[in-house]
Protein backbone atom coordinates (compact mmCIF):
# COMPACT_ATOMS: atom_id res chain seq x y z
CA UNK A 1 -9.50 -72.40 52.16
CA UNK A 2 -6.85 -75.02 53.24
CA UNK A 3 -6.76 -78.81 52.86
CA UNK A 4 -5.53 -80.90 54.83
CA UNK A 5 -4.76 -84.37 54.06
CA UNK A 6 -3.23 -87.61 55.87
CA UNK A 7 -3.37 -90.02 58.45
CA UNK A 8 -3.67 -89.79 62.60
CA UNK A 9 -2.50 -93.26 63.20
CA UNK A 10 -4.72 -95.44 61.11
CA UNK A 11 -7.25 -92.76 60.83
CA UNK A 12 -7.45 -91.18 57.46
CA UNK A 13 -7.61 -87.72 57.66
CA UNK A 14 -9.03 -85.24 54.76
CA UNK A 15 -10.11 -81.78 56.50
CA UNK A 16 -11.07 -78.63 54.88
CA UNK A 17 -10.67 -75.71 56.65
CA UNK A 18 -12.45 -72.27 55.27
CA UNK A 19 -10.82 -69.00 56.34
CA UNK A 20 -11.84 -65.42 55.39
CA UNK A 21 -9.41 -62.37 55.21
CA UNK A 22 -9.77 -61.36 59.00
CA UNK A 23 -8.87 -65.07 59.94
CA UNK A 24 -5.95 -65.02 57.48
CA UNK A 25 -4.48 -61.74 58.97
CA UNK A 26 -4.92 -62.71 62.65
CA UNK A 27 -2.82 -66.61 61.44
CA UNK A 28 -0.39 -64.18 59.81
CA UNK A 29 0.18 -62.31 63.03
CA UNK A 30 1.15 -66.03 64.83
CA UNK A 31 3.26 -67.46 61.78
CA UNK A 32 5.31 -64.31 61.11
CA UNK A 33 8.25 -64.55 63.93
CA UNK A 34 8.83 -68.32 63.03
CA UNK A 35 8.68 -66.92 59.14
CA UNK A 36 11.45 -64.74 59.94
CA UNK A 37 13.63 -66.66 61.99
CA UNK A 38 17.23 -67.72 60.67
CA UNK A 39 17.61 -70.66 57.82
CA UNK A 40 19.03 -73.77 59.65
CA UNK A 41 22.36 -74.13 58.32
CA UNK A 42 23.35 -77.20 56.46
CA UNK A 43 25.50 -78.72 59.51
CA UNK A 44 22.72 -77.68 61.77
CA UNK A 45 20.64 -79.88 59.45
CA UNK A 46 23.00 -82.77 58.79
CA UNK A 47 23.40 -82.91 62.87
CA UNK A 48 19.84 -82.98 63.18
CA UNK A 49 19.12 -85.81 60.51
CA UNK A 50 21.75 -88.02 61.99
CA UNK A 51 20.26 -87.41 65.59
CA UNK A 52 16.96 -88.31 64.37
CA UNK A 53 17.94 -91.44 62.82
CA UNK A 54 20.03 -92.35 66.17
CA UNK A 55 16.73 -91.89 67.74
CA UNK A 56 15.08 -94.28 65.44
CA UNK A 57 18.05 -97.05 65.65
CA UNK A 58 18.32 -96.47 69.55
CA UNK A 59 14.12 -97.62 69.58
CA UNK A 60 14.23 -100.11 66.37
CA UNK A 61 17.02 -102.10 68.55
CA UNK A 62 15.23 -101.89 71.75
CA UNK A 63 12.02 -102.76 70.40
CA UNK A 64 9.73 -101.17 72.38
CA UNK A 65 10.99 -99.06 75.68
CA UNK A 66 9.05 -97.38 78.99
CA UNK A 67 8.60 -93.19 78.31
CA UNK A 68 10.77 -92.00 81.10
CA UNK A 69 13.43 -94.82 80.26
CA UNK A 70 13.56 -93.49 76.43
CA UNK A 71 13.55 -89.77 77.89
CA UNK A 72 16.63 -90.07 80.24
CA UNK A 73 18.17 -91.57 76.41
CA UNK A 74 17.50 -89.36 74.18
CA UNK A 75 18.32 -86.35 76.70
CA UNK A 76 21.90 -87.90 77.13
CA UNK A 77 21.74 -88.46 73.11
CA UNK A 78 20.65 -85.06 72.32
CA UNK A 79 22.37 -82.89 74.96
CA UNK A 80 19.57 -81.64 77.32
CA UNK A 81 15.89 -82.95 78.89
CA UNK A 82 14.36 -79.93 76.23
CA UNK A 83 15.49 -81.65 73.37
CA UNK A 84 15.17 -85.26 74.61
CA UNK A 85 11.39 -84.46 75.01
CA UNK A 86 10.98 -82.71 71.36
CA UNK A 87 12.28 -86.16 69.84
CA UNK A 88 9.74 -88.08 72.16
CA UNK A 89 6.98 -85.60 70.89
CA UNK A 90 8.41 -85.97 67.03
CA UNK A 91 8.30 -89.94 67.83
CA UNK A 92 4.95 -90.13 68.87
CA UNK A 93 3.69 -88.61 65.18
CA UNK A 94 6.49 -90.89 63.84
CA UNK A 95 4.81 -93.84 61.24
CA UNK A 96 7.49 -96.56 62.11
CA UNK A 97 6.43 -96.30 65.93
CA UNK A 98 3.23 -97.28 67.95
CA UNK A 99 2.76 -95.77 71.59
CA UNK A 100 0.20 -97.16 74.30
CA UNK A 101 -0.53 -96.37 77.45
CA UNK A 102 1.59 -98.48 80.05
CA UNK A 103 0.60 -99.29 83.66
CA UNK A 104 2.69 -96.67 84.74
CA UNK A 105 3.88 -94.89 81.74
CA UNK A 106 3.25 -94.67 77.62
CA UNK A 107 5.70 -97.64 75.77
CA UNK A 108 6.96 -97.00 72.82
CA UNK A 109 6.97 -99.41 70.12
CA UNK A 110 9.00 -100.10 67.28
CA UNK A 111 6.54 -100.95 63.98
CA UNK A 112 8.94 -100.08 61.33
């Protein structure tokens, strides 16, 4: 069985999830490769902290910024469109920001 417990936007969330052995060994089979994979290393880390707070500072002085506007950013910021987009996906799940749907495109919102 697995818990899980926390909040989709202002939407408490408290799920419980039953699995029995078969289920268990067929989730093993998806989780093992990312189990295995290297240990960041603590620059890696660092690097990455200090990109995702430039992310945060880059919106929290904006205020609130158009999608495709924030993309072309935080692609320049982090090096390539890839990783621009995984900080606009980690944003969207991020507490300190609201998104809503724009005319044209989502706006992102600083809530701190």
């Amino acid at each position: 069985m697995v818990r899980i417990r926390g909040r989709v936007g202002d939407w408490p969330v408290d799920l419980t999830v039953e699995l029995d052995a078969q289920d268990w060994a067929q989730l093993a089979q998806h989780v093992a490769p990312a189990a295995t994979a290297a240990p960041v290393s603590g620059a890696a880390a660092v690097a990455s902290d200090a990109l995702w707070q430039t992310t945060l500072d880059l919106l929290q002085k904006a205020g609130q910024i158009e999608g495709p506007q924030l993309l072309v950013q935080l692609a320049a910021l982090a090096g390539s469109e890839a990783a621009g987009k995984r900080l606009l996906v980690r944003l969207r799940h991020c507490s300190q920001v609201r998104m809503e749907a724009g005319v044209d495109a989502p706006i992102y919102h600083w809530v701190g």
